[in-house]
C-alpha atoms as a PDB file:
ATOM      1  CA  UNK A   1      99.771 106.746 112.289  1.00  0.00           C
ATOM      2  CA  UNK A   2     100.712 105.111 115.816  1.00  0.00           C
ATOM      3  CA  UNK A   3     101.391 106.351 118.823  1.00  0.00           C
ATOM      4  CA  UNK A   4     101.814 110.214 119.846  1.00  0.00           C
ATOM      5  CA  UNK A   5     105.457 111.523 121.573  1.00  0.00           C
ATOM      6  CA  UNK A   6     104.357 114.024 123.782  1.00  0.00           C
ATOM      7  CA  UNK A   7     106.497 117.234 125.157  1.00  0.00           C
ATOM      8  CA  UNK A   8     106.049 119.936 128.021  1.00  0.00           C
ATOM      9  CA  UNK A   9     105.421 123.916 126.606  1.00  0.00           C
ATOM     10  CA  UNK A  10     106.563 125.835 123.587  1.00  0.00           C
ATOM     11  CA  UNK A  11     109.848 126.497 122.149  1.00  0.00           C
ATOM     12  CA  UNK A  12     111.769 128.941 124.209  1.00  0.00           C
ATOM     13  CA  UNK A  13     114.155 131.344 123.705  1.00  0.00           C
ATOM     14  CA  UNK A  14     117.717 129.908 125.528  1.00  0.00           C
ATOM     15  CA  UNK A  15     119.857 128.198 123.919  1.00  0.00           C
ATOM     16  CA  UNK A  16     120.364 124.610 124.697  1.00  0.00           C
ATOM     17  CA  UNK A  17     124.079 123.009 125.585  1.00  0.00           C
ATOM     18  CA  UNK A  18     125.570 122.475 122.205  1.00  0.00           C
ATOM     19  CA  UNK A  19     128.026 119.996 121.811  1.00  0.00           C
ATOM     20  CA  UNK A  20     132.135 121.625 121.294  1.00  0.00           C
ATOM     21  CA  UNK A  21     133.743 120.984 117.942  1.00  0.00           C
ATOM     22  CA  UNK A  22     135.741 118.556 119.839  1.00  0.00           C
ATOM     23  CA  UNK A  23     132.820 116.671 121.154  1.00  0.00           C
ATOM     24  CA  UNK A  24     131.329 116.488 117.685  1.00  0.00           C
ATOM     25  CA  UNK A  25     134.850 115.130 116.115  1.00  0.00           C
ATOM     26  CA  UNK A  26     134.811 112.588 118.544  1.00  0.00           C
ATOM     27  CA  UNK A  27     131.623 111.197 117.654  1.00  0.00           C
ATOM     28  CA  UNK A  28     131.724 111.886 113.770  1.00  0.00           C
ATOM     29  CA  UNK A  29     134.939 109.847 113.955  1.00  0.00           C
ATOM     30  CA  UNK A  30     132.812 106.984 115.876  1.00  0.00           C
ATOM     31  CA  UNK A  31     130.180 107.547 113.038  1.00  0.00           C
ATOM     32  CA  UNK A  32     132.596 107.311 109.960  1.00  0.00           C
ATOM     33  CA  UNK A  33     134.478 103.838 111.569  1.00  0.00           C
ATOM     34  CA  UNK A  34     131.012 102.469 111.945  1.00  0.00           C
ATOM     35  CA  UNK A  35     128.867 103.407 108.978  1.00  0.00           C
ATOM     36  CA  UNK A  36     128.611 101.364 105.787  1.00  0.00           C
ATOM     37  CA  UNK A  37     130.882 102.910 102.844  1.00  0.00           C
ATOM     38  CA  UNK A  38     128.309 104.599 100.890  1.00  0.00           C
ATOM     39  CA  UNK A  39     128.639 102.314  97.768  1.00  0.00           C
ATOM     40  CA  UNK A  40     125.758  99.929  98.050  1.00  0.00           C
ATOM     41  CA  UNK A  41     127.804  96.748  98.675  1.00  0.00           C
ATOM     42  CA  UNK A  42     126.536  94.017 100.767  1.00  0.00           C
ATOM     43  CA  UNK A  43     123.272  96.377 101.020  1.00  0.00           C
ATOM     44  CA  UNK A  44     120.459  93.798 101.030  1.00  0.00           C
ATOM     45  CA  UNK A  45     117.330  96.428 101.548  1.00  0.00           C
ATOM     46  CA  UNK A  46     116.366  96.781  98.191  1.00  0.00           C
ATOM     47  CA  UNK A  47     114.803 100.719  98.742  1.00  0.00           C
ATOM     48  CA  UNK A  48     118.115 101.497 100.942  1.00  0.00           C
ATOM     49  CA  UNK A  49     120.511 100.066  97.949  1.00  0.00           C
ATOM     50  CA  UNK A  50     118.424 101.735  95.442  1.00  0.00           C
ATOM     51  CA  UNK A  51     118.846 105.094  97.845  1.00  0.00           C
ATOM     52  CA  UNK A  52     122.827 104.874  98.169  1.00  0.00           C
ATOM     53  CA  UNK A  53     123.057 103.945  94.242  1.00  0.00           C
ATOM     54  CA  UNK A  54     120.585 106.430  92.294  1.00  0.00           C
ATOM     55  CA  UNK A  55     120.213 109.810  94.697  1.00  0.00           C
ATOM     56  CA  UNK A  56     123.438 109.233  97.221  1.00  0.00           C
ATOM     57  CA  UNK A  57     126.007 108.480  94.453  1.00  0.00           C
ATOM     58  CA  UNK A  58     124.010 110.323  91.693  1.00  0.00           C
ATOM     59  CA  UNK A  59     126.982 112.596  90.294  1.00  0.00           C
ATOM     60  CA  UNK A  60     124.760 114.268  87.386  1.00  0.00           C
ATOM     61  CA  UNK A  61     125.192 118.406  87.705  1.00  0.00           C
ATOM     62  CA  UNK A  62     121.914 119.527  87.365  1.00  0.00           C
ATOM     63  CA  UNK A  63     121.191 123.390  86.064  1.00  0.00           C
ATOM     64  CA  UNK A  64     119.239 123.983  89.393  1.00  0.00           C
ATOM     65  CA  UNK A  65     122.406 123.905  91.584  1.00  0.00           C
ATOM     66  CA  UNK A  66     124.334 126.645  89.350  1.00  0.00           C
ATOM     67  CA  UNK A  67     121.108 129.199  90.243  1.00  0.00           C
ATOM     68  CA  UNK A  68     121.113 128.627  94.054  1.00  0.00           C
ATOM     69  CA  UNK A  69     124.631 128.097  94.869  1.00  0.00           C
ATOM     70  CA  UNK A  70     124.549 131.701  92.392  1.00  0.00           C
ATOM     71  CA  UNK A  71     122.021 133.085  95.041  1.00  0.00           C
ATOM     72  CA  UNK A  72     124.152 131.314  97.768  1.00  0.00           C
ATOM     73  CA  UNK A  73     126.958 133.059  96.639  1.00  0.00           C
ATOM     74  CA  UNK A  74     125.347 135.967  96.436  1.00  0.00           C
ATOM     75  CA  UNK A  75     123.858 135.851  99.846  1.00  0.00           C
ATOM     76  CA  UNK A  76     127.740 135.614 101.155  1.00  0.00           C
ATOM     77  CA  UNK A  77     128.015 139.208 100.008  1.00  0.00           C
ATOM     78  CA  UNK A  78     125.277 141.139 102.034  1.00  0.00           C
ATOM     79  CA  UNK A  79     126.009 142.985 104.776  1.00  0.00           C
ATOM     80  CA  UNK A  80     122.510 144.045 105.670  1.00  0.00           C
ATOM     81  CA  UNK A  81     121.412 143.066 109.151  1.00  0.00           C
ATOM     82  CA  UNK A  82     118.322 141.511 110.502  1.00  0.00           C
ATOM     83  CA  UNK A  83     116.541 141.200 113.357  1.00  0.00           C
ATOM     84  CA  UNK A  84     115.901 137.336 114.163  1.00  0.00           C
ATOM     85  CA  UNK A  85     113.046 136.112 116.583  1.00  0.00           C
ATOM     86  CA  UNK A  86     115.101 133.220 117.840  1.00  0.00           C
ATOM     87  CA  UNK A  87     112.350 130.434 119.153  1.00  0.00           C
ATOM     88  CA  UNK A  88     114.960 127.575 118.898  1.00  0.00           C
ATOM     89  CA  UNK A  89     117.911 126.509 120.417  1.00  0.00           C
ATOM     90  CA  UNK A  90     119.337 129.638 119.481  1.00  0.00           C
ATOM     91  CA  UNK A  91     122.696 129.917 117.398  1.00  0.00           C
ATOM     92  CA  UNK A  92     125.666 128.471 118.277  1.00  0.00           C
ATOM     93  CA  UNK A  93     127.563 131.364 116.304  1.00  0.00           C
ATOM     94  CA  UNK A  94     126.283 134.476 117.504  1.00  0.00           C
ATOM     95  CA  UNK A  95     123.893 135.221 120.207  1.00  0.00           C
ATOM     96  CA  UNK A  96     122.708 138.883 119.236  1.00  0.00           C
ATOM     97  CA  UNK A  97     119.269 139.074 118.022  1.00  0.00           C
ATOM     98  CA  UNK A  98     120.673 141.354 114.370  1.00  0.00           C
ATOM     99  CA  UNK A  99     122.866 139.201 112.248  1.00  0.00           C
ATOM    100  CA  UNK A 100     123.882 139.927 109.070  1.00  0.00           C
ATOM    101  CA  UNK A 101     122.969 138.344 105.962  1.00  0.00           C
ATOM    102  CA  UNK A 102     125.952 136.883 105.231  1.00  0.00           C
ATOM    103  CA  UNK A 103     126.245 135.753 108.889  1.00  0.00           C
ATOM    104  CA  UNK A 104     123.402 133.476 108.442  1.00  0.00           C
ATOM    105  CA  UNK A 105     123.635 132.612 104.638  1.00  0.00           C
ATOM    106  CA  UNK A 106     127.376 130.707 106.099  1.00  0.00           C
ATOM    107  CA  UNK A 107     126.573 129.645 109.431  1.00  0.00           C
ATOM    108  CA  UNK A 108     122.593 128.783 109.194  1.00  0.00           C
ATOM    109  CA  UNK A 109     121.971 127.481 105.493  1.00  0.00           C
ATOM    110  CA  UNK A 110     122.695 124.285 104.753  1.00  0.00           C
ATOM    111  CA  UNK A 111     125.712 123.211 103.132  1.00  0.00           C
ATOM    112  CA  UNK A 112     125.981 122.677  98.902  1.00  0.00           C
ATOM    113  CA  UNK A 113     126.586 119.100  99.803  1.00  0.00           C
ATOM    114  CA  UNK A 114     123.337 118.377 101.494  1.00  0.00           C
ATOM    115  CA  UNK A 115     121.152 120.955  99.441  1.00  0.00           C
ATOM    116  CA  UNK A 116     121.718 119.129  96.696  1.00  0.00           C
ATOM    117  CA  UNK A 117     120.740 115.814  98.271  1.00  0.00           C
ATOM    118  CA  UNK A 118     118.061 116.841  99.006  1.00  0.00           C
ATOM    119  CA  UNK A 119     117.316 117.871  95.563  1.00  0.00           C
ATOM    120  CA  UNK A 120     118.446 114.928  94.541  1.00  0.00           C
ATOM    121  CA  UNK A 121     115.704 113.179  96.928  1.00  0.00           C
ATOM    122  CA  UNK A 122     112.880 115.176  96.196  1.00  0.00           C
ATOM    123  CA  UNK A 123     113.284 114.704  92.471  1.00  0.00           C
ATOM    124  CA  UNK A 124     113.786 110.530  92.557  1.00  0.00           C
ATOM    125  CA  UNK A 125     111.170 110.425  95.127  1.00  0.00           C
ATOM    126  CA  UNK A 126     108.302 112.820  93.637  1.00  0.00           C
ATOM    127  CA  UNK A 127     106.416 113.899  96.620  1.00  0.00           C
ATOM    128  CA  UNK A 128     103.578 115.946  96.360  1.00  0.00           C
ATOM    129  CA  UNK A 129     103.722 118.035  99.313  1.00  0.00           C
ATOM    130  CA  UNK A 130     106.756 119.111 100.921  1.00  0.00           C
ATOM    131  CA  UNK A 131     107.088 120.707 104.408  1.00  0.00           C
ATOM    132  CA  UNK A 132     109.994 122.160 105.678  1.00  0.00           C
ATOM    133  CA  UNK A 133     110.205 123.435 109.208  1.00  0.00           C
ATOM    134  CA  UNK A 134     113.421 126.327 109.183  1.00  0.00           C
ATOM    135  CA  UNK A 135     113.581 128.315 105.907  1.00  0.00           C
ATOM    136  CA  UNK A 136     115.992 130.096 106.932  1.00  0.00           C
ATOM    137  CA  UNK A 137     117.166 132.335 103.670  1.00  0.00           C
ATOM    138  CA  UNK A 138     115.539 129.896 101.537  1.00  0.00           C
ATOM    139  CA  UNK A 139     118.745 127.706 100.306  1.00  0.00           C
ATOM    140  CA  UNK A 140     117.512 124.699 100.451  1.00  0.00           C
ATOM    141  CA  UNK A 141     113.536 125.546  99.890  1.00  0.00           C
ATOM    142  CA  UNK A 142     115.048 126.738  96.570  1.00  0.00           C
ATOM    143  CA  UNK A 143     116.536 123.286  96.242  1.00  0.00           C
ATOM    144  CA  UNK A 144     113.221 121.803  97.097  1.00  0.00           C
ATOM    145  CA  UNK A 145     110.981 123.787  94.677  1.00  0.00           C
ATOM    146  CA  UNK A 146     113.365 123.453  92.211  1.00  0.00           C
ATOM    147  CA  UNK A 147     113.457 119.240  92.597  1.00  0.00           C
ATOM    148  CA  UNK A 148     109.899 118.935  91.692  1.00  0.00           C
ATOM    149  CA  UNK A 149     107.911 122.345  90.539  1.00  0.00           C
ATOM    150  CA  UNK A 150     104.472 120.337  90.512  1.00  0.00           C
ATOM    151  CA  UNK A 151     104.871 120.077  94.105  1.00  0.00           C
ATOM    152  CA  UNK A 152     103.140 122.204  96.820  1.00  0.00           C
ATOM    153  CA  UNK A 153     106.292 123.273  99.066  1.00  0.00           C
ATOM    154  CA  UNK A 154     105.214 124.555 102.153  1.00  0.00           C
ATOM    155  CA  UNK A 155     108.010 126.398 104.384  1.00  0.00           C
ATOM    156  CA  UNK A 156     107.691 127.414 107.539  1.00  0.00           C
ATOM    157  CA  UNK A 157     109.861 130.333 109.427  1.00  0.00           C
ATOM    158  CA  UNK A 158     109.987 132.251 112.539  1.00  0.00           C
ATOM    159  CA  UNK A 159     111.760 134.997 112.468  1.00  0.00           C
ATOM    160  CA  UNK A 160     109.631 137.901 110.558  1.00  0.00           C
ATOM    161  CA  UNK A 161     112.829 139.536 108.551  1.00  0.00           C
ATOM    162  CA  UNK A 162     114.507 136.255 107.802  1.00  0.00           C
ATOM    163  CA  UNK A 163     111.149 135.412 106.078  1.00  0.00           C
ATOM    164  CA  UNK A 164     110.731 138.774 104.130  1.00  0.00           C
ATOM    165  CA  UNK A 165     114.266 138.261 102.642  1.00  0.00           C
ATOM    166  CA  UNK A 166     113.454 134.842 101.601  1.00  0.00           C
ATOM    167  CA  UNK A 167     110.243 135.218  99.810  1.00  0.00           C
ATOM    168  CA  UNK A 168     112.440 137.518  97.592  1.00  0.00           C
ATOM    169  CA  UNK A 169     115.150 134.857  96.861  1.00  0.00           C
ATOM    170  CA  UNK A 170     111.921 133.047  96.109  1.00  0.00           C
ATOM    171  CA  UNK A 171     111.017 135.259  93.800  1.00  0.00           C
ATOM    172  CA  UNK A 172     114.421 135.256  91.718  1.00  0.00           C
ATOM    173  CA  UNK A 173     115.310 131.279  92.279  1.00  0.00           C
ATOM    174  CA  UNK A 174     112.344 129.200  92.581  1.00  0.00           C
ATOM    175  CA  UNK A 175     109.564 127.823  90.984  1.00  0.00           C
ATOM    176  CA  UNK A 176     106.489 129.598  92.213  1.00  0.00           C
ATOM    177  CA  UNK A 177     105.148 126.555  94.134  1.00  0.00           C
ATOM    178  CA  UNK A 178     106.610 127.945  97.470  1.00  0.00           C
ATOM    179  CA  UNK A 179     104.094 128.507 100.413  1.00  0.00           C
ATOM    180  CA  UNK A 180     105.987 130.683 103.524  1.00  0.00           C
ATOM    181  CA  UNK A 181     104.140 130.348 106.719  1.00  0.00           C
ATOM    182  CA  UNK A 182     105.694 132.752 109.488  1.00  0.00           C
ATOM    183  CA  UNK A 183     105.339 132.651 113.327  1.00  0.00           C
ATOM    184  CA  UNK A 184     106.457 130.037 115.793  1.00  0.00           C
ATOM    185  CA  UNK A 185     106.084 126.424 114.358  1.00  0.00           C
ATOM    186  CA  UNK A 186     104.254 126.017 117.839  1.00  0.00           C
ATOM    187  CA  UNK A 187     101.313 128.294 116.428  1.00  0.00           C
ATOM    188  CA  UNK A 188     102.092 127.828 112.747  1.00  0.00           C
ATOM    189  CA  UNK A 189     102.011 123.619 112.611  1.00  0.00           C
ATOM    190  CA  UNK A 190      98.777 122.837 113.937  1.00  0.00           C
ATOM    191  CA  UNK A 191      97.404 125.042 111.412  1.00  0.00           C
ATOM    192  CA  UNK A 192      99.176 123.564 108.506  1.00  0.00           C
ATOM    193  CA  UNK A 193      98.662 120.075 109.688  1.00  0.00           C
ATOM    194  CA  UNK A 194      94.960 120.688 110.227  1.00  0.00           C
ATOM    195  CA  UNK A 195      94.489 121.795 106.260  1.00  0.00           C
ATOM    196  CA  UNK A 196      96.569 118.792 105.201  1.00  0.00           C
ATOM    197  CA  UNK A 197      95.615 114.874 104.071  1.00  0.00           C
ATOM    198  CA  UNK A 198      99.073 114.169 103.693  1.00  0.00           C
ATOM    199  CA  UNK A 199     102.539 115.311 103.783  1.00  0.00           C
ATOM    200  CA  UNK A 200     104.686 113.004 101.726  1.00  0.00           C
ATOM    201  CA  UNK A 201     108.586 114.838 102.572  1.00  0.00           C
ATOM    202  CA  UNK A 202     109.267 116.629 105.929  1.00  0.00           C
ATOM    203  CA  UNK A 203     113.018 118.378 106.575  1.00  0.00           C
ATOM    204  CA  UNK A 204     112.864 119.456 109.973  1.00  0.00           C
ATOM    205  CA  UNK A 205     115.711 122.383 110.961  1.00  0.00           C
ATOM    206  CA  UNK A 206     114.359 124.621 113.251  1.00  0.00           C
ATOM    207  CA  UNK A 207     114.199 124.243 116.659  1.00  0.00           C
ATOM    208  CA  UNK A 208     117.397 122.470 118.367  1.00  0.00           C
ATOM    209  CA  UNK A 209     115.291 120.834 121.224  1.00  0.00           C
ATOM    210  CA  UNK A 210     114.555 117.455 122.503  1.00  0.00           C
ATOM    211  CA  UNK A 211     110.727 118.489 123.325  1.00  0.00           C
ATOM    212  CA  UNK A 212     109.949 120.436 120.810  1.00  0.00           C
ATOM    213  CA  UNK A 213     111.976 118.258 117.952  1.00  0.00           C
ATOM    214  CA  UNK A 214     109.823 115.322 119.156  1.00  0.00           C
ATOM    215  CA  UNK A 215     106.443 117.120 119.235  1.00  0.00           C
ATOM    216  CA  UNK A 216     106.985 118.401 115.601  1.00  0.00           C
ATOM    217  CA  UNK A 217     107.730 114.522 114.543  1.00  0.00           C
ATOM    218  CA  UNK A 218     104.435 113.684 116.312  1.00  0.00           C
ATOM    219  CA  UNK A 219     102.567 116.466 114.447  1.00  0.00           C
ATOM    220  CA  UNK A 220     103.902 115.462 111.340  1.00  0.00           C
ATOM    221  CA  UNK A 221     103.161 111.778 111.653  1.00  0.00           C
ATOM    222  CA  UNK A 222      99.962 112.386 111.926  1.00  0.00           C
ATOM    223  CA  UNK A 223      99.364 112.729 108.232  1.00  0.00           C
ATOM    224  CA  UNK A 224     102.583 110.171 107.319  1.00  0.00           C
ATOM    225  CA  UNK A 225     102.033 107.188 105.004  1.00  0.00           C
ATOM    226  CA  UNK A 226     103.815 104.281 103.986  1.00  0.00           C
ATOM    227  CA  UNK A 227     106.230 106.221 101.935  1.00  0.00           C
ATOM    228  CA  UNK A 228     106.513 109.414 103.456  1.00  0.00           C
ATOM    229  CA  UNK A 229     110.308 110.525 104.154  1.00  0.00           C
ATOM    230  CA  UNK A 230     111.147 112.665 107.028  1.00  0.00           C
ATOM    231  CA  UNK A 231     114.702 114.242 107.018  1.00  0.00           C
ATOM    232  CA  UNK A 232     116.294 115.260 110.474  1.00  0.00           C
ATOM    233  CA  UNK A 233     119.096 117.862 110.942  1.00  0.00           C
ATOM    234  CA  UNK A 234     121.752 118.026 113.284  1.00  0.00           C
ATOM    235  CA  UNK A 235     120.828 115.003 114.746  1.00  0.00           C
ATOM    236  CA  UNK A 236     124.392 115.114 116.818  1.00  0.00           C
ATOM    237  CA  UNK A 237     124.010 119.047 117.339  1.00  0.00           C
ATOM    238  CA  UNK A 238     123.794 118.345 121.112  1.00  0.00           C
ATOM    239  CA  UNK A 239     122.654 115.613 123.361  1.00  0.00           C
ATOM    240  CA  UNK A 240     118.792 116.878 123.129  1.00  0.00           C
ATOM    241  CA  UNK A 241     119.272 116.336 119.823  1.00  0.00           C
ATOM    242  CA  UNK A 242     121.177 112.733 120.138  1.00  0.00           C
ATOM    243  CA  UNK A 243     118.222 112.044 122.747  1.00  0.00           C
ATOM    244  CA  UNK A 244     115.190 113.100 120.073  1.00  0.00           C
ATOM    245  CA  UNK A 245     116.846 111.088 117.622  1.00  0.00           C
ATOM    246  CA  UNK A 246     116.437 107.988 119.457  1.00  0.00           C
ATOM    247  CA  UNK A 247     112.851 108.243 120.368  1.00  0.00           C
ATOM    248  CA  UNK A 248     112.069 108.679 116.865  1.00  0.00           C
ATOM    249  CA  UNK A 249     114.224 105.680 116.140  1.00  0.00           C
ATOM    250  CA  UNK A 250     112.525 104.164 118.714  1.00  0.00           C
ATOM    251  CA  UNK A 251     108.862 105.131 117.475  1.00  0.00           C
ATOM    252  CA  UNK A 252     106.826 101.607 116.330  1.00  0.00           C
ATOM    253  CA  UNK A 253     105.691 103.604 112.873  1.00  0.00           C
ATOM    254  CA  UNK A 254     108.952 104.275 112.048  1.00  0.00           C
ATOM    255  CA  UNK A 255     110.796 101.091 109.958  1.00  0.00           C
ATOM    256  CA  UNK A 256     114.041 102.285 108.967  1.00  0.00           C
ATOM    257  CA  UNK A 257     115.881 104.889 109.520  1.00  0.00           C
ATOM    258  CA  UNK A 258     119.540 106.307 107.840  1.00  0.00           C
ATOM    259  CA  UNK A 259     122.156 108.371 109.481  1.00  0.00           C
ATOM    260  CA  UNK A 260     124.717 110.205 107.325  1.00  0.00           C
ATOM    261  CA  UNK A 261     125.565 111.863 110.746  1.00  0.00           C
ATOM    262  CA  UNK A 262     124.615 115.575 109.815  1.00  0.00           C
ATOM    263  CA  UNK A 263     120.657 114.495 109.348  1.00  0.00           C
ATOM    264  CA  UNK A 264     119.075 111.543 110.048  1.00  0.00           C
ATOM    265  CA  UNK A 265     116.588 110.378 107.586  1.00  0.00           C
ATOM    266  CA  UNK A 266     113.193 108.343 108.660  1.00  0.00           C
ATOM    267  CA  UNK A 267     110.941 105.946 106.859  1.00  0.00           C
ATOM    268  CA  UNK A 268     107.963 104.071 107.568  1.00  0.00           C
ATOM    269  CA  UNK A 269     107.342 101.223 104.961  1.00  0.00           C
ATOM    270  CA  UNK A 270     105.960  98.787 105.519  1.00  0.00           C
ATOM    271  CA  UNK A 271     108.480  96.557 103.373  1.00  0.00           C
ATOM    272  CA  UNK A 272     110.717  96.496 106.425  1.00  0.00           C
ATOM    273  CA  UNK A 273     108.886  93.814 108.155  1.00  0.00           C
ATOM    274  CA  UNK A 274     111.906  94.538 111.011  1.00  0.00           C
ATOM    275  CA  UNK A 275     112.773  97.876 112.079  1.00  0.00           C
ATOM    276  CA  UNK A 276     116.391  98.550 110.516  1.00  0.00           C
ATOM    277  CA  UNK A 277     118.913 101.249 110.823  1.00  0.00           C
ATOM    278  CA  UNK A 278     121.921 102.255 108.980  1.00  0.00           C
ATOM    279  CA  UNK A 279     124.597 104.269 109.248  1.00  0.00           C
ATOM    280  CA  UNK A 280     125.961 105.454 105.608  1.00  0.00           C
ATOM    281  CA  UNK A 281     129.091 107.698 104.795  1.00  0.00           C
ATOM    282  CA  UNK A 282     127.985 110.343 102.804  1.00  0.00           C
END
């Protein structure tokens, strides 16, 4: 699809300027006084309505999120430390290259909240292959795997020990249709594009950078179709972040986008004869 956003080098190791708690306050209160109240009212995209009604409001407690918010819990507990390649925009929490297990399970895994919607997501939606660039300890690929077990769920991580401990959470939690790819998503991506026709559901959270945030949407585009959802995190982690978020608003493929302020969601129907963005409280 379209046009290519280009970006200088690899990831690197330093951490980019993340934005203080205050900063981020400031502009989540901006976010909540603009945004649309989550119900659907007034809503006149049919696909956005349908989105806010059936997966945003969906209330249903599915069995899924008692067995990984069990291994979350679980994952809260362990002291054992690992050693963590850090390719990104490094951790806002702690800057030593061991953490602890528990360190990242609370400070690196995404929350229940947005696990689950994503769950939630992949389950309404039904893609057929799912890529996901930070696995972190495997939260939320459990989430994903668990949404739809026909699925190929392909999950991509760079730090070596991080990786080993997930595959085992794999092994208790999910469905068996995980794929783990680990080294830099610099060396890893072209690869796993290369072998792919399509890739239907994207959730980018690794690396916190404007350049490399924008090359990995360009990758992935390349095998995008008309209903192909890609899921940004942290879109207001910093203003490389803020800045990435725009050029993919900005892209001409992209139709629509939604911002529930912690990720940004993309989509590039064609049934949005106008591009059209919304801000929803979630």
């Amino acid at each position: 699809m379209g046009k290519k956003i280009t970006g200088p080098g690899r990831a690197v190791k330093h951490a980019a300027p993340m934005y203080t708690s205050f900063q981020i306050g400031l502009k989540y209160l901006g976010y909540y006084l603009t945004a649309s109240n989550g119900r659907g009212h007034g809503m006149h995209s049919p696909f956005v309505y349908e989105f806010i009604t059936r997966v945003l409001n969906n209330r249903n407690r599915y069995p899924a999120y008692t067995a990984v918010e069990k291994l979350r819990r679980q994952l809260l507990q362990d002291s054992r430390m690992l050693a963590v390649e850090d390719f990104g925009a490094g951790s806002a929490f702690n800057k030593k290259n061991k953490r602890s297990v528990k360190s990242i399970a609370s400070k690196a895994a995404k929350s229940k909240k947005y696990g689950q919607l994503l769950f939630r997501m992949v389950q309404h939606y039904k893609p057929r292959t799912i890529i996901e660039l930070g696995t972190s300890l495997g939260i939320t690929t459990c989430y994903l795997s668990l949404a739809s077990p026909q699925a190929r769920v392909i999950t991509m991580e760079g730090a070596q020990e991080i990786a080993r401990t997930a595959k085992n959470n794999f092994s208790t939690v999910a469905s068996g249709n995980i794929e783990l790819v680990t080294g830099n998503f610099d060396d890893t991506l072209p690869q796993v594009m290369s072998e792919l026709t399509a890739v239907d559901f994207a959730f980018i959270d690794g690396n916190h950078r404007q350049a490399p945030a924008e090359r990995y949407f360009s990758q992935l585009l390349t095998k995008a179709g008309n209903n192909s959802i890609f899921i940004f995190d942290d879109i207001y982690w910093s203003s490389e972040m803020e800045a990435a978020w725009r050029t993919i608003k900005d892209h001409p493929d992209v139709r629509c986008t939604m911002d529930l302020f912690f990720i940004g969601i993309v989509l590039f129907r064609t049934e949005f004869k106008e591009k059209q963005h919304f801000r929803i409280r979630f």
